[in-house]
N, C-alpha and C. Protein backbone atom coordinates (compact mmCIF):
# COMPACT_ATOMS: atom_id res chain seq x y z
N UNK A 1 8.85 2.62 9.91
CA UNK A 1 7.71 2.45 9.02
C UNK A 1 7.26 0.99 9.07
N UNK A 2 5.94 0.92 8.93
CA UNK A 2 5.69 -0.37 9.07
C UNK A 2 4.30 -0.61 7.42
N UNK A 3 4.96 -2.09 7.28
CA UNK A 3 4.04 -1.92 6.10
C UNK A 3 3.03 -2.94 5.77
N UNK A 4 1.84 -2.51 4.91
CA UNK A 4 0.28 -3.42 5.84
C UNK A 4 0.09 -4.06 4.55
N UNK A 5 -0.14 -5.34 4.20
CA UNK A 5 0.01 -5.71 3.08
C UNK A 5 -1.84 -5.94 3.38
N UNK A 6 -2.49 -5.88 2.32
CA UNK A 6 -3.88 -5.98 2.79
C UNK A 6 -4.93 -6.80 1.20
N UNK A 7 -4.88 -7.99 2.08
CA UNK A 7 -6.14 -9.13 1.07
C UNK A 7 -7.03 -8.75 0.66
N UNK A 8 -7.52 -9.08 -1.03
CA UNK A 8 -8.81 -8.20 -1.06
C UNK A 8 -9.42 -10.08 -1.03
N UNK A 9 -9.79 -10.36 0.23
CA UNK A 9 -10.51 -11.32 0.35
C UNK A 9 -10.74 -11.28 2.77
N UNK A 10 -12.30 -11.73 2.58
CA UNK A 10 -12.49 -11.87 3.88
C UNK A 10 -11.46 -12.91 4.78
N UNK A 11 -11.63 -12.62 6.20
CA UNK A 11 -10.51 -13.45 7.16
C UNK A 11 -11.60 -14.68 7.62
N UNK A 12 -10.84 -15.63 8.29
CA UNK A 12 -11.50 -16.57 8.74
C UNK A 12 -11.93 -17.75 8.16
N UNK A 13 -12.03 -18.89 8.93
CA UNK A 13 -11.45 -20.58 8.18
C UNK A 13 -12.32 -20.63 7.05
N UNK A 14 -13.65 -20.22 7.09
CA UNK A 14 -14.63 -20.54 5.90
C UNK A 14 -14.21 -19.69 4.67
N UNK A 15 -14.30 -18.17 4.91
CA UNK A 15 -13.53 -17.74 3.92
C UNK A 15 -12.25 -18.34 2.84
N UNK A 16 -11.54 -18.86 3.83
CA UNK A 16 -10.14 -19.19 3.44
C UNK A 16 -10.52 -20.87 2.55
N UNK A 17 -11.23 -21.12 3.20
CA UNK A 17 -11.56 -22.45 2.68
C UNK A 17 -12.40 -22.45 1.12
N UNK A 18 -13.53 -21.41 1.37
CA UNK A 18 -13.76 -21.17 -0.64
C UNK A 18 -12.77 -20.59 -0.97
N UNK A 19 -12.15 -19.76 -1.01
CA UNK A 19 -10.50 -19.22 -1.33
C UNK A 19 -9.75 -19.64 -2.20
N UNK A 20 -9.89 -21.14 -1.05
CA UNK A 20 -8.46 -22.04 -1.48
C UNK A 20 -9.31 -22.72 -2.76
N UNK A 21 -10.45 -23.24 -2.56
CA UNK A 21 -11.51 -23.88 -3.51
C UNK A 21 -11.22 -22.97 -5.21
N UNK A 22 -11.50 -21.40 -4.65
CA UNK A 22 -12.03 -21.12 -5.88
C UNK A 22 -10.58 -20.70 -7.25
N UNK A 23 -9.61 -20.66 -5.57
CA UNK A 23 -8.49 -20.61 -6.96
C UNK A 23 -7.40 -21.87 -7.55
N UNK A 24 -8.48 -22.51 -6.77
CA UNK A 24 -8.04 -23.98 -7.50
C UNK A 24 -8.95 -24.21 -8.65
N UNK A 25 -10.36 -24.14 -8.75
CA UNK A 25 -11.16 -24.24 -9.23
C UNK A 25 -10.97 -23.26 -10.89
N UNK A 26 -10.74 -21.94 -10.32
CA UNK A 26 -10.98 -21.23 -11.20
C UNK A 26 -10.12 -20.00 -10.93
N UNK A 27 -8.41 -20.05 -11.28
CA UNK A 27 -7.50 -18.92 -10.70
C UNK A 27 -7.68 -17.32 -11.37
N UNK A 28 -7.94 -17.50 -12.62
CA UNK A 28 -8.21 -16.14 -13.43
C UNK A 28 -9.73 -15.34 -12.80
N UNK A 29 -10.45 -15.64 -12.33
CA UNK A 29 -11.39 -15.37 -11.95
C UNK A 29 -11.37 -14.61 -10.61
N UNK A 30 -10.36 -15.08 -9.74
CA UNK A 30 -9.75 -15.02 -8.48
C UNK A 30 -9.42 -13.75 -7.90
N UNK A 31 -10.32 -12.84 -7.17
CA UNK A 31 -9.91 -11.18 -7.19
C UNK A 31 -8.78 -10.92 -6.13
N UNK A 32 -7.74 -11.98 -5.83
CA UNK A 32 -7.10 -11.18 -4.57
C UNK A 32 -5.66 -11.63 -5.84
N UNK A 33 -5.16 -11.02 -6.50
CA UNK A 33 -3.62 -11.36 -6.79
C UNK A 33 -2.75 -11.62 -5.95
N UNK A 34 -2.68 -10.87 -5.00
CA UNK A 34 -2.05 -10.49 -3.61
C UNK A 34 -1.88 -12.24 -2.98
N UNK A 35 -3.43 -12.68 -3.22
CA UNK A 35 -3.59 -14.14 -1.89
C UNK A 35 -2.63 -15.14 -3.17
N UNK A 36 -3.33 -14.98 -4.59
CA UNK A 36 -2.76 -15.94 -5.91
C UNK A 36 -1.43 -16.20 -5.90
N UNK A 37 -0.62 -15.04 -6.08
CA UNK A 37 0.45 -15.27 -6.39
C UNK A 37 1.19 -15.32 -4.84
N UNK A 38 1.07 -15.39 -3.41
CA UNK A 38 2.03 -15.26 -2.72
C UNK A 38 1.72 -16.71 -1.46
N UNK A 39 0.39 -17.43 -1.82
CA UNK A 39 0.03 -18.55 -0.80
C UNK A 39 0.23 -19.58 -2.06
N UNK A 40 0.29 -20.69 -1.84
CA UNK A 40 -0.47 -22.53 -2.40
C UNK A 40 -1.76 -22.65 -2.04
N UNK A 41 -1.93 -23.66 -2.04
CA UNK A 41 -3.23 -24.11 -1.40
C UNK A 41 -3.82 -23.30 0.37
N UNK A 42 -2.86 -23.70 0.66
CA UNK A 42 -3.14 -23.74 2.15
C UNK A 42 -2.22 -22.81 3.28
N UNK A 43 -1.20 -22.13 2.63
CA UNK A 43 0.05 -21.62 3.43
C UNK A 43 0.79 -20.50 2.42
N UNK A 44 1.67 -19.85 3.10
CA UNK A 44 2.36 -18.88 2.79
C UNK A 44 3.20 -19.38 1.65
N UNK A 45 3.82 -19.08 0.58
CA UNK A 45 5.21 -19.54 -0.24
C UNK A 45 6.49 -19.64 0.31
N UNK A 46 7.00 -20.04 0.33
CA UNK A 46 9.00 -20.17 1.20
C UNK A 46 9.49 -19.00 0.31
N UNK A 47 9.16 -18.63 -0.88
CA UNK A 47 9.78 -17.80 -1.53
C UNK A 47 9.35 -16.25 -1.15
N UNK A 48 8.16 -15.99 -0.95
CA UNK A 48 7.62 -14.92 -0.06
C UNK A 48 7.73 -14.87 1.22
N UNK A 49 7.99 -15.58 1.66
CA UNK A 49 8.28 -15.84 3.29
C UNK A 49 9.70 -14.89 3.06
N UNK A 50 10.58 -15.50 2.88
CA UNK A 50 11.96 -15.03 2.42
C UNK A 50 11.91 -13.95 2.46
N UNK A 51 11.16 -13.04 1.26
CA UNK A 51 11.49 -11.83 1.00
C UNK A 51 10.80 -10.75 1.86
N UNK A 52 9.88 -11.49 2.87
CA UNK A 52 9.34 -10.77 3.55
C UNK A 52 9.98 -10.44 5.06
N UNK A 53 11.01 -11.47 5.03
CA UNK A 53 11.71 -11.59 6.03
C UNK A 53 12.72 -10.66 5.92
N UNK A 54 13.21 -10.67 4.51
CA UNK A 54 14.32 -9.57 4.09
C UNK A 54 14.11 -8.30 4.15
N UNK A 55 12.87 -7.92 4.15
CA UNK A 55 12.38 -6.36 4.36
C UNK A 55 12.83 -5.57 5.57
N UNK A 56 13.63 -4.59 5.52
CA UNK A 56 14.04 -3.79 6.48
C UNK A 56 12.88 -3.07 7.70
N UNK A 57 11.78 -3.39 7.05
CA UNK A 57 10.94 -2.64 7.65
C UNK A 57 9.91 -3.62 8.46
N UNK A 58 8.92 -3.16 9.44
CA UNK A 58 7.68 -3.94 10.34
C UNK A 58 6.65 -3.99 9.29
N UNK A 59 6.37 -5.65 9.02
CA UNK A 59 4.72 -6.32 8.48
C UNK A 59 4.27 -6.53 9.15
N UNK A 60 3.23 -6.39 8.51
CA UNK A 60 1.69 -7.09 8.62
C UNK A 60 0.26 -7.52 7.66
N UNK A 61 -0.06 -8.56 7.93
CA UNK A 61 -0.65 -8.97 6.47
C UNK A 61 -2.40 -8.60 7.29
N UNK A 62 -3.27 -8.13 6.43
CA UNK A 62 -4.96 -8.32 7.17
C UNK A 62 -5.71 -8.39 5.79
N UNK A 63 -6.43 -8.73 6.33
CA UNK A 63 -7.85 -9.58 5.40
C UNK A 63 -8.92 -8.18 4.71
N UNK A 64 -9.76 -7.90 4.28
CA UNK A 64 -10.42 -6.49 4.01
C UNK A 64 -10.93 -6.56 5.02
N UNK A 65 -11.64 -7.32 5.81
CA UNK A 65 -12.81 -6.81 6.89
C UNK A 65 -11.58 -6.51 8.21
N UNK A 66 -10.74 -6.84 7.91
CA UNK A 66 -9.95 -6.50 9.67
C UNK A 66 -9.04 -5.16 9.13
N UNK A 67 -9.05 -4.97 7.67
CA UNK A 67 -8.57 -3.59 7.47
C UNK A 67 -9.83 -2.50 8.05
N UNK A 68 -10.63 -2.73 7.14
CA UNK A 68 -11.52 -1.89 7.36
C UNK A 68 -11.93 -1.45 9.00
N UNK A 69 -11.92 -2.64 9.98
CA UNK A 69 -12.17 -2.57 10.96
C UNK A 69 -10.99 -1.64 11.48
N UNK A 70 -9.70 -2.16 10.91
CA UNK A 70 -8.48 -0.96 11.68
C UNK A 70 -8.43 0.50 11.61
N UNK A 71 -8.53 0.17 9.80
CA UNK A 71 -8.29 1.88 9.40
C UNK A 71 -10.21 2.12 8.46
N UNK A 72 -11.17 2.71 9.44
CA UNK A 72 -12.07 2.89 8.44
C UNK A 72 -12.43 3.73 7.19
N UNK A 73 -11.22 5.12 7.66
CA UNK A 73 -11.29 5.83 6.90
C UNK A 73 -10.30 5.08 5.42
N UNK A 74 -9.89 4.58 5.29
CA UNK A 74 -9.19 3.37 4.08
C UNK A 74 -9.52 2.30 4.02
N UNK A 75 -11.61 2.47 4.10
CA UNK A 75 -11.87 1.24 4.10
C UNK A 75 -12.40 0.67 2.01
N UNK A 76 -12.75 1.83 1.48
CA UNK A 76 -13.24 1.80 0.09
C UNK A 76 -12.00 1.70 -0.62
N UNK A 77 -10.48 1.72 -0.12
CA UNK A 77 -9.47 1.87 -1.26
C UNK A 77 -9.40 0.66 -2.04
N UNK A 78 -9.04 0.43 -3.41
CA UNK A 78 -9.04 -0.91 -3.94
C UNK A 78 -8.20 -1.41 -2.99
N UNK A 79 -7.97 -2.91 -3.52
CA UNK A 79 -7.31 -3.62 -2.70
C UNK A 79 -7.54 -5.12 -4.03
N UNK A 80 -6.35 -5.68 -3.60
CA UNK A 80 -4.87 -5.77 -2.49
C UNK A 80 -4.67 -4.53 -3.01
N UNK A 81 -3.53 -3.84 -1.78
CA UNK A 81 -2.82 -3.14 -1.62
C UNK A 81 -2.03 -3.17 -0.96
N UNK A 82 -0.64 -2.51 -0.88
CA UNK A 82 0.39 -2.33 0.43
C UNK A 82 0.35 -0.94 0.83
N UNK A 83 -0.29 -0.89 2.39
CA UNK A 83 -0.47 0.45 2.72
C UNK A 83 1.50 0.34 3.41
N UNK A 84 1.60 1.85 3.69
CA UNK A 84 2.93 2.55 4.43
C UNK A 84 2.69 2.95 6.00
N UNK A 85 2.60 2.56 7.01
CA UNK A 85 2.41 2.93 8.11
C UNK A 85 3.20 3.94 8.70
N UNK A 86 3.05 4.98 8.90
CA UNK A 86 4.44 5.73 9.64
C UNK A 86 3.92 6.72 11.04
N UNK A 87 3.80 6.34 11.99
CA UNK A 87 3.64 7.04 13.14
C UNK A 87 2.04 6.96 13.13
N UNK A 88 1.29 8.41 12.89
CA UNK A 88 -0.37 8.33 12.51
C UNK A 88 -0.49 8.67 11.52
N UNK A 89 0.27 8.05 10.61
CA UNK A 89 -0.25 8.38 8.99
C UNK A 89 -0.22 7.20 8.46
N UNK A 90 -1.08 6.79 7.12
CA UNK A 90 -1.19 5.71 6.71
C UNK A 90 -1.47 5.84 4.86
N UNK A 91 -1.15 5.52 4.68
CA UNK A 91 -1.31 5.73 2.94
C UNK A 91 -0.71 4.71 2.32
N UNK A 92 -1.43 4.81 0.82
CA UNK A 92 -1.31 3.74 -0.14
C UNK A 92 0.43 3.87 -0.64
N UNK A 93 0.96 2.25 -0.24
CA UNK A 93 2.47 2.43 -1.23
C UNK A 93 2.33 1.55 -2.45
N UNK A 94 1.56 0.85 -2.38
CA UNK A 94 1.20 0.11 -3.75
C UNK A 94 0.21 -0.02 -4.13
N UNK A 95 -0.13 0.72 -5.19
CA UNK A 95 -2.14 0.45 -5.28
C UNK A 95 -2.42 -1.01 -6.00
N UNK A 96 -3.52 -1.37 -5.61
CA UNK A 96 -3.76 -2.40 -6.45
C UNK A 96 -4.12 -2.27 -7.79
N UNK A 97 -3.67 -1.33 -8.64
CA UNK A 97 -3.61 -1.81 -9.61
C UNK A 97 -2.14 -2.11 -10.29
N UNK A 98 -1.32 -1.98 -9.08
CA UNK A 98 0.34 -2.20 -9.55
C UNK A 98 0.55 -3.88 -8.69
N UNK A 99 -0.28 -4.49 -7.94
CA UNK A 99 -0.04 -5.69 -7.22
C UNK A 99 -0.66 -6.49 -8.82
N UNK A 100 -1.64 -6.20 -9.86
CA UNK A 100 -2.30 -6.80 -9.92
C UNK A 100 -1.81 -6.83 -11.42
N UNK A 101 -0.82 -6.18 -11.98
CA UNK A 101 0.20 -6.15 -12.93
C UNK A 101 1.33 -7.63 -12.63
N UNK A 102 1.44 -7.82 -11.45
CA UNK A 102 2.28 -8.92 -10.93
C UNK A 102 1.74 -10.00 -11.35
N UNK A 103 2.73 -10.93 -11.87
CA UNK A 103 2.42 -12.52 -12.93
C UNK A 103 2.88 -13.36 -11.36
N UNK A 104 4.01 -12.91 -11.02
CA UNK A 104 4.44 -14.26 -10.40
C UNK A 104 4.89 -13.83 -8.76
N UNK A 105 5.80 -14.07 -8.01
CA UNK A 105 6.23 -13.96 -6.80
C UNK A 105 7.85 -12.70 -7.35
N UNK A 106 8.28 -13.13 -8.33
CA UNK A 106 9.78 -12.14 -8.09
C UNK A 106 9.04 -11.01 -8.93
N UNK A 107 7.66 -11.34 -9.63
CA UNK A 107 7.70 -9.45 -10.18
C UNK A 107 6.52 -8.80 -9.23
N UNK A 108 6.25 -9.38 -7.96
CA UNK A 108 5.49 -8.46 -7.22
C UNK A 108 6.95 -7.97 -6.13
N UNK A 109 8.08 -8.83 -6.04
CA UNK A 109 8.97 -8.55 -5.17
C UNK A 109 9.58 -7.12 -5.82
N UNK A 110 9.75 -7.03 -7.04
CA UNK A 110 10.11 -5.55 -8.12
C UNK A 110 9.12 -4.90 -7.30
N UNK A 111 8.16 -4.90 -7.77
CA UNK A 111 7.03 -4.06 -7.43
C UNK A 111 7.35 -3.42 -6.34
N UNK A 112 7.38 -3.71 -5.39
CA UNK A 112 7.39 -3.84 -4.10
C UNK A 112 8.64 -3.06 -3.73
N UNK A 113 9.57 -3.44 -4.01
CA UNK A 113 11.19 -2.94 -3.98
C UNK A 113 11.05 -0.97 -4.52
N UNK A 114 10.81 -1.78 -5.75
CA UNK A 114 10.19 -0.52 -6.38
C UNK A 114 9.84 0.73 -6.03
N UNK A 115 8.71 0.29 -5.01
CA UNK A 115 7.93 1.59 -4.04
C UNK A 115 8.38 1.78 -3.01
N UNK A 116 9.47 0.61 -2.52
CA UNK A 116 10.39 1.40 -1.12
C UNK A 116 11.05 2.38 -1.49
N UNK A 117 11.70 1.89 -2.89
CA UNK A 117 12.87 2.23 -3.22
C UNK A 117 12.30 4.08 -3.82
N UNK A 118 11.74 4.08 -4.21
CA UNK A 118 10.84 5.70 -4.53
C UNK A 118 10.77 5.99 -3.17
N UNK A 119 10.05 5.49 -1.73
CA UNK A 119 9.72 5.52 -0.86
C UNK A 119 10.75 6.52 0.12
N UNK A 120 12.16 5.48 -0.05
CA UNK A 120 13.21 5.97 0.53
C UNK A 120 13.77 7.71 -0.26
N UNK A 121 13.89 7.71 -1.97
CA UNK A 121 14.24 8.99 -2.20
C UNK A 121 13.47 9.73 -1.59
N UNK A 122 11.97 9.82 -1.42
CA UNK A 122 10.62 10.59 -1.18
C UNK A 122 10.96 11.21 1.09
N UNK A 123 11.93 10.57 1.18
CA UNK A 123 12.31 10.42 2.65
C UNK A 123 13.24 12.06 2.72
N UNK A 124 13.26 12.42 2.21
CA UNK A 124 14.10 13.53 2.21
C UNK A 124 12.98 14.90 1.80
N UNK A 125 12.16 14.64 1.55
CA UNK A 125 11.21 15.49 0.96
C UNK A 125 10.20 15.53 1.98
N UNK A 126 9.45 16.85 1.82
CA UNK A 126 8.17 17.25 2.75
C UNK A 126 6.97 17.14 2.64
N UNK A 127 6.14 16.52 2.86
CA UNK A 127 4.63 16.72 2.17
C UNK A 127 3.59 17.41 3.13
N UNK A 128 2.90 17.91 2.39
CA UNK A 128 2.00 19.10 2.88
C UNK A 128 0.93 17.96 3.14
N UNK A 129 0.37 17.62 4.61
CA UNK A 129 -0.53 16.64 4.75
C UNK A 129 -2.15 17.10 4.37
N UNK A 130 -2.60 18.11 4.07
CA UNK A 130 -3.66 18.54 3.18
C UNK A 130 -3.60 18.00 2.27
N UNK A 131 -2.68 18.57 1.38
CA UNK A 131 -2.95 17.96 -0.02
C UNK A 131 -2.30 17.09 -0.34
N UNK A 132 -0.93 16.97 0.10
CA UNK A 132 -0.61 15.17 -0.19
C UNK A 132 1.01 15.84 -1.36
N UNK A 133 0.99 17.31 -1.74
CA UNK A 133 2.02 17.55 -2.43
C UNK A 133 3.50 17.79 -1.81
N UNK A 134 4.61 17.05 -2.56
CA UNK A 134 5.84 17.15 -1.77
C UNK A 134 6.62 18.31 -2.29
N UNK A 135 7.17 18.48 -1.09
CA UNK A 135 8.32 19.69 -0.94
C UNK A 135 9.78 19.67 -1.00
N UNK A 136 10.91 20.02 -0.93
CA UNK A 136 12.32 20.06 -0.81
C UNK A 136 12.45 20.49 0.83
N UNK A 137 11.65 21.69 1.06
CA UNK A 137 12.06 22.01 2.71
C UNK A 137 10.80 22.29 3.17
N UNK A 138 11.28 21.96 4.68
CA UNK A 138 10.04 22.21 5.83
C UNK A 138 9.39 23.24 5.32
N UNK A 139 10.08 24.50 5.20
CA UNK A 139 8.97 26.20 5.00
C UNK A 139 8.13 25.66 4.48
N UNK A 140 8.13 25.55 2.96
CA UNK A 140 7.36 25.62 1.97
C UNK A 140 6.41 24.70 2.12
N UNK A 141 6.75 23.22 2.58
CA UNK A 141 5.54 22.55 3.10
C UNK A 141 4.52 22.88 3.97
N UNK A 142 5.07 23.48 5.17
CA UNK A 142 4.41 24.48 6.11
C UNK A 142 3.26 25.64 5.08
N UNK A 143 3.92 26.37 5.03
CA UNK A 143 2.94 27.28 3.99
C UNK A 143 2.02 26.63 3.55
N UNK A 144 2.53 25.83 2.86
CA UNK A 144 1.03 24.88 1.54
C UNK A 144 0.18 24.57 2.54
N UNK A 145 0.78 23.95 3.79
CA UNK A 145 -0.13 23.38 4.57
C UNK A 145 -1.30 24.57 5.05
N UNK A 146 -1.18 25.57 5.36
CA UNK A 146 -1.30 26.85 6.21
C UNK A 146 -1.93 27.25 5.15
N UNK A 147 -2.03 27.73 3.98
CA UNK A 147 -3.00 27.78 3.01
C UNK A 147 -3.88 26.68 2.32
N UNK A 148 -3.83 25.67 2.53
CA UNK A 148 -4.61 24.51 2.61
C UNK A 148 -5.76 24.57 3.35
N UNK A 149 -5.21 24.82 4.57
CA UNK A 149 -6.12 24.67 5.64
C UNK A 149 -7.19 25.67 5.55
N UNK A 150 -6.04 26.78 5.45
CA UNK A 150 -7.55 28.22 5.17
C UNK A 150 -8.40 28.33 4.33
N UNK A 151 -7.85 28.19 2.91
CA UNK A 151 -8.28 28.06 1.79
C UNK A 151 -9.38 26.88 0.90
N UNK A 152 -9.06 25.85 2.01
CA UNK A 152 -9.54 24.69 1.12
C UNK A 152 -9.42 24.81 -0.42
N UNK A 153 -7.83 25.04 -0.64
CA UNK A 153 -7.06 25.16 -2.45
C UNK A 153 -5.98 25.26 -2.11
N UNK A 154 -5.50 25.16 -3.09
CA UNK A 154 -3.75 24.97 -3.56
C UNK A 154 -3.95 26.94 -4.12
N UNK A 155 -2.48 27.17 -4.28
CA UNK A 155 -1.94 28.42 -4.00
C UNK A 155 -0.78 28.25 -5.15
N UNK A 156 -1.18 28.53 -6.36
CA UNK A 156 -0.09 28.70 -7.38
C UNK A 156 1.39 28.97 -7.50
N UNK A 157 1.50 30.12 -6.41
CA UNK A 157 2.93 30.44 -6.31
C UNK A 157 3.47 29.29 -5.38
N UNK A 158 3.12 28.86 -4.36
CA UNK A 158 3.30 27.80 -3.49
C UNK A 158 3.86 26.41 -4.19
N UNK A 159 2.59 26.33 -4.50
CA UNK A 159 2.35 24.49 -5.78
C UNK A 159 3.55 24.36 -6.71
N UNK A 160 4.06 25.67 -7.03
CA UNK A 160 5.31 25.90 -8.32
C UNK A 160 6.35 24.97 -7.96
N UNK A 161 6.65 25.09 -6.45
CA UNK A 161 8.26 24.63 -5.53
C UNK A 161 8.16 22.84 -5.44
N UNK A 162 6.84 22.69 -5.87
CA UNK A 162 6.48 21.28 -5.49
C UNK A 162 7.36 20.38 -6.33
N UNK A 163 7.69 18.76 -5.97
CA UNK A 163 8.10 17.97 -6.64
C UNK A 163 7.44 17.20 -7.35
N UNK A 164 7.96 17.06 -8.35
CA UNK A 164 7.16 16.43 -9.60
C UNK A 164 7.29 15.17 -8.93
N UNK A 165 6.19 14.19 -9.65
CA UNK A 165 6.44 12.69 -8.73
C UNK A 165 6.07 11.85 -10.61
C-alpha cells in the first residue's frame, strides 16, 4: 500500500512562496492544515520527517493540481487528505476533515496511526467495490458486487452480513 498525502494548496516556487508569506502573515486563515502543521517556513519538520520515515508503508506527498492531474476522478475530494493507494484502487484514509481536527504534529501522527491502524483490522475483510460495503468472506462480497452491478442497489438480505464500520 502506498500512501498519498495530498496539499490543499498549488505546487510550484510562486505558490510556495505566498504560502510561506500567508502563514506567516496570517496562520488561522491558512486552508492547508496538512502544509501548517507539518513544514516551517521553508522545509519539512525533523519531527514529521521522522514519522514519515517510520511508516511501514510507500509515500508520497502532491500539491492539488498534481493530484488532480494524477487521479482526476479524486479531483473535487476535500483536501488535505491522505489517500490509500493499493494496486488500482485509491480511496480516502483520512478525510480532511480529520487532518484538520489536528492542533499540532503528534495529534495528526494519532490521526494518522489511527487510520492505519483501522486500516490494518479492515485487511481481513472484503469490500464490495460498487458500493464500498465490507464483508467477512469473499462469497458474500462477490454477490453484493454481482447485484450491484445489475441492480444499480444494495440487496437487503445481502447488506445484513455487512460490517458495521
Amino acid at each position: 500500500m502506498k500512501l498519498i498525502f495530498v496539499y490543499n494548496a498549488e505546487s510550484g516556487i510562486v505558490a510556495s512562496l505566498t504560502d510561506a508569506v500567508h502563514k506567516a502573515v496570517s496562520p488561522g486563515t491558512y486552508s492547508c492544515n496538512l502544509c501548517r502543521i507539518t513544514y516551517g517556513s521553508v522545509a519539512m519538520k525533523d519531527d514529521w520527517k521522522k514519522f514519515i520515515a517510520s511508516l511501514p508503508h510507500a509515500v508520497e506527498f502532491l500539491h492539488r493540481d498534481e493530484f488532480a492531474t494524477q487521479y482526476p476522478n479524486l479531483k473535487d475530494s476535500p483536501l488535505p487528505a491522505v489517500f490509500a493507494e493499493d494496486g488500482l484502487t485509491v480511496r480516502i484514509l483520512v478525510p480532511a476533515s480529520e487532518i484538520n481536527k489536528a492542533q499540532d504534529i503528534a495529534g495528526l501522527e494519532e490521526i494518522v496511526k489511527g487510520a492505519l491502524s483501522h486500516e490494518q483490522s479492515d485487511a481481513e475483510a472484503y469490500r464490495c467495490p460498487e458500493c464500498g460495503l465490507k464483508y467477512r468472506d469473499k462469497e458474500t462480497a462477490a454477490r453484493c458486487e454481482a447485484w450491484c452491478k445489475e441492480h444499480k442497489s444494495c440487496n437487503l438480505d445481502i447488506i445484513k452480513d455487512a460490517i458495521k464500520e
